[in-house]
C-alpha atoms as a PDB file:
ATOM      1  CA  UNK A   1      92.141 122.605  95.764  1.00  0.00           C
ATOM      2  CA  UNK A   2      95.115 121.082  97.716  1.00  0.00           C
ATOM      3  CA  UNK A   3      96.279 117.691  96.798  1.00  0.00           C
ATOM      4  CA  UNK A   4      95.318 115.212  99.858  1.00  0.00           C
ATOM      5  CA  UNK A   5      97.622 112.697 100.802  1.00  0.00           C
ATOM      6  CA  UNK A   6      96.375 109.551 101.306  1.00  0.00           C
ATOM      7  CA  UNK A   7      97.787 107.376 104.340  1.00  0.00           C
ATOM      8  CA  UNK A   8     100.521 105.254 103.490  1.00  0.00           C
ATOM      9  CA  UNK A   9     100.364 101.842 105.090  1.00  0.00           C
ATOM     10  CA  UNK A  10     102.804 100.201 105.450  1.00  0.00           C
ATOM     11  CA  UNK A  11     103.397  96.339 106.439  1.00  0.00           C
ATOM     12  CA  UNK A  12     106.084  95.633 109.662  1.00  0.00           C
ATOM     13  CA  UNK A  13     107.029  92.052 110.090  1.00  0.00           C
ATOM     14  CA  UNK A  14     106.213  91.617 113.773  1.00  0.00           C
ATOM     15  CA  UNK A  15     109.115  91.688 116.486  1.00  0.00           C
ATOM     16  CA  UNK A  16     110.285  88.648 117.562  1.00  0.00           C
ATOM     17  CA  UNK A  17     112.196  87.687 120.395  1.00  0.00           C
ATOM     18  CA  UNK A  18     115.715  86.976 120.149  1.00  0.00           C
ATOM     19  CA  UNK A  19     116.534  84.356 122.995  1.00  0.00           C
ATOM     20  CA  UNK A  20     113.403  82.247 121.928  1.00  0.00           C
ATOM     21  CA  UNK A  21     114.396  82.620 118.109  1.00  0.00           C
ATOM     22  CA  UNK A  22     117.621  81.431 119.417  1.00  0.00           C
ATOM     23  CA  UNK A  23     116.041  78.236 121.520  1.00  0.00           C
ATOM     24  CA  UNK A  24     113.707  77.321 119.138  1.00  0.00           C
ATOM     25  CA  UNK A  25     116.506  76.746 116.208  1.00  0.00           C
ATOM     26  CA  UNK A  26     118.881  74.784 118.942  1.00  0.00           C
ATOM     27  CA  UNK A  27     116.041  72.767 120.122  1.00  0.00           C
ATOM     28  CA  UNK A  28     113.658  72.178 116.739  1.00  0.00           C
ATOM     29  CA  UNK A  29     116.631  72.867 114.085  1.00  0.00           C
ATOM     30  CA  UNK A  30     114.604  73.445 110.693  1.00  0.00           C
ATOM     31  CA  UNK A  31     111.351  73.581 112.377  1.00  0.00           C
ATOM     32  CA  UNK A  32     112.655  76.568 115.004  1.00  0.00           C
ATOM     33  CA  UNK A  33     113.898  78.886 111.802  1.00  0.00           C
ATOM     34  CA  UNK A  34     110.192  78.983 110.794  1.00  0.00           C
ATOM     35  CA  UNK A  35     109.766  81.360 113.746  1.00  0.00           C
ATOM     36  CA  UNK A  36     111.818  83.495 112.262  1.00  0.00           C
ATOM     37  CA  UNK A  37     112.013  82.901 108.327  1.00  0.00           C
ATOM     38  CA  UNK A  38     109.312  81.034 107.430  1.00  0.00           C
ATOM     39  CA  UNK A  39     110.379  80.555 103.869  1.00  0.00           C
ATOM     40  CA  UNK A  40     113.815  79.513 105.409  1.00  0.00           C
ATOM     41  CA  UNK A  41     112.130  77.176 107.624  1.00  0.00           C
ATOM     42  CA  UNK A  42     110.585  75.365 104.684  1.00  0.00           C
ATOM     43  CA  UNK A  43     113.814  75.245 102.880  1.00  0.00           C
ATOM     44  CA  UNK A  44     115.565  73.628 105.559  1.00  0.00           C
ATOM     45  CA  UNK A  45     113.310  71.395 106.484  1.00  0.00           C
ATOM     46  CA  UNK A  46     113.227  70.091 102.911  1.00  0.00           C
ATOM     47  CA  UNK A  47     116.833  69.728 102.964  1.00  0.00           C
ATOM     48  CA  UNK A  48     117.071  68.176 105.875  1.00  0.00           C
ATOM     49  CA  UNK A  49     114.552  65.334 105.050  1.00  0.00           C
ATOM     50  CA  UNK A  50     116.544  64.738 101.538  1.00  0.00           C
ATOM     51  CA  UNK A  51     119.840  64.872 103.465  1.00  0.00           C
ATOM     52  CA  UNK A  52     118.935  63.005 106.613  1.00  0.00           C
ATOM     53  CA  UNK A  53     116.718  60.280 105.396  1.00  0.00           C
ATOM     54  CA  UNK A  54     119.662  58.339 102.898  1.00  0.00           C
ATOM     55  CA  UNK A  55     122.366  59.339 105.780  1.00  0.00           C
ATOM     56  CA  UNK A  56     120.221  57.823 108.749  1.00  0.00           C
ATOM     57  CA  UNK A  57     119.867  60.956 110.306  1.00  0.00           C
ATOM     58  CA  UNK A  58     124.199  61.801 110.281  1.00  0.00           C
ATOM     59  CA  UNK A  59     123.493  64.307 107.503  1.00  0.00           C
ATOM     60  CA  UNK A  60     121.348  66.820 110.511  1.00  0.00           C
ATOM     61  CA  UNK A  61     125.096  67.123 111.864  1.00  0.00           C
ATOM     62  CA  UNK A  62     125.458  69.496 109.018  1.00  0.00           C
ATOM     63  CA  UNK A  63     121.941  70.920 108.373  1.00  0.00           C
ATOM     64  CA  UNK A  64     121.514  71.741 112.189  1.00  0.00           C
ATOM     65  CA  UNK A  65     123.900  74.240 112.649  1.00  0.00           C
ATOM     66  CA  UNK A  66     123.008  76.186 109.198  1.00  0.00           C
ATOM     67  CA  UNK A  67     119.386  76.881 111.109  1.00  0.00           C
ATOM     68  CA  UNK A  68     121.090  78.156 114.134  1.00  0.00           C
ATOM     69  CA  UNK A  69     123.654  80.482 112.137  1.00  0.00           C
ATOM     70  CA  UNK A  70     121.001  81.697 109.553  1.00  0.00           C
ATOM     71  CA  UNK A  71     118.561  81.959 112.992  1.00  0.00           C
ATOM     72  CA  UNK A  72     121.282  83.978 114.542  1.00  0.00           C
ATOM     73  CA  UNK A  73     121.821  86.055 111.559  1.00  0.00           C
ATOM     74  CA  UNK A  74     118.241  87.207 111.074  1.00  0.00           C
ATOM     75  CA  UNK A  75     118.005  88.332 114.657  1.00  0.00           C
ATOM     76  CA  UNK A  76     121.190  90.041 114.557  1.00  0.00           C
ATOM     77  CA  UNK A  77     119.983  92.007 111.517  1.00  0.00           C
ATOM     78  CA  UNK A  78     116.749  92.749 112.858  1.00  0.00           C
ATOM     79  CA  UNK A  79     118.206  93.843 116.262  1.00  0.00           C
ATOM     80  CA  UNK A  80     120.383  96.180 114.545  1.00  0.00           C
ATOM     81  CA  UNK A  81     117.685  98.098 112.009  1.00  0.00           C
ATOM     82  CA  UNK A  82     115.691  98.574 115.224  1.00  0.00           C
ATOM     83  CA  UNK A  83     112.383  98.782 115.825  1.00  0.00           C
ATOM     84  CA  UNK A  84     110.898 101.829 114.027  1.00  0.00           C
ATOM     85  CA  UNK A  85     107.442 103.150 115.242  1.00  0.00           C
ATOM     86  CA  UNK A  86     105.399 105.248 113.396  1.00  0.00           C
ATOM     87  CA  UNK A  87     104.491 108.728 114.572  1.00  0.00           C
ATOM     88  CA  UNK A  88     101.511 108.761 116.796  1.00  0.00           C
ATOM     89  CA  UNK A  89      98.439 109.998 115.336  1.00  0.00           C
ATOM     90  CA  UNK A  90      97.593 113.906 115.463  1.00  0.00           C
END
């Protein structure tokens, strides 16, 4: 009796779109990386609340561009690997 293999599945983090990825952490900072890293997002967002709320908001100068670099790295990353597709069915 030949050993069966069973289907391997197989989870893909869905394709996002670079330019919006890219708009969305210029325009909404913290809340824009959750497009892309969620967990990221969350971080961020935290971080910006404890560093902008005692610096009256000043303290976003730095916490801004972190989303838009980290934003920009993810993409970059992602855009490199490529998007693999699975063989179509037989």
């Amino acid at each position: 009796m030949p050993d069966k293999e069973e289907p391997k599945h197989i989870l893909k983090k869905k394709a996002r779109d670079p330019k919006l990825a890219l708009l969305l952490a210029v325009v909404l900072g913290p809340l824009g990386l959750l497009y892309t890293d969620p967990m990221g997002g969350i971080l961020m967002s935290v971080l910006a609340v404890l560093i902008g709320v005692p610096t009256g908001g000043i303290g976003l100068i730095l916490v801004w561009p972190v989303c838009i670099l980290w934003t920009s790295i993810i993409v970059t990353r992602h855009t490199k690997r490529g998007i693999k597709r699975p063989p179509p069915p037989p």
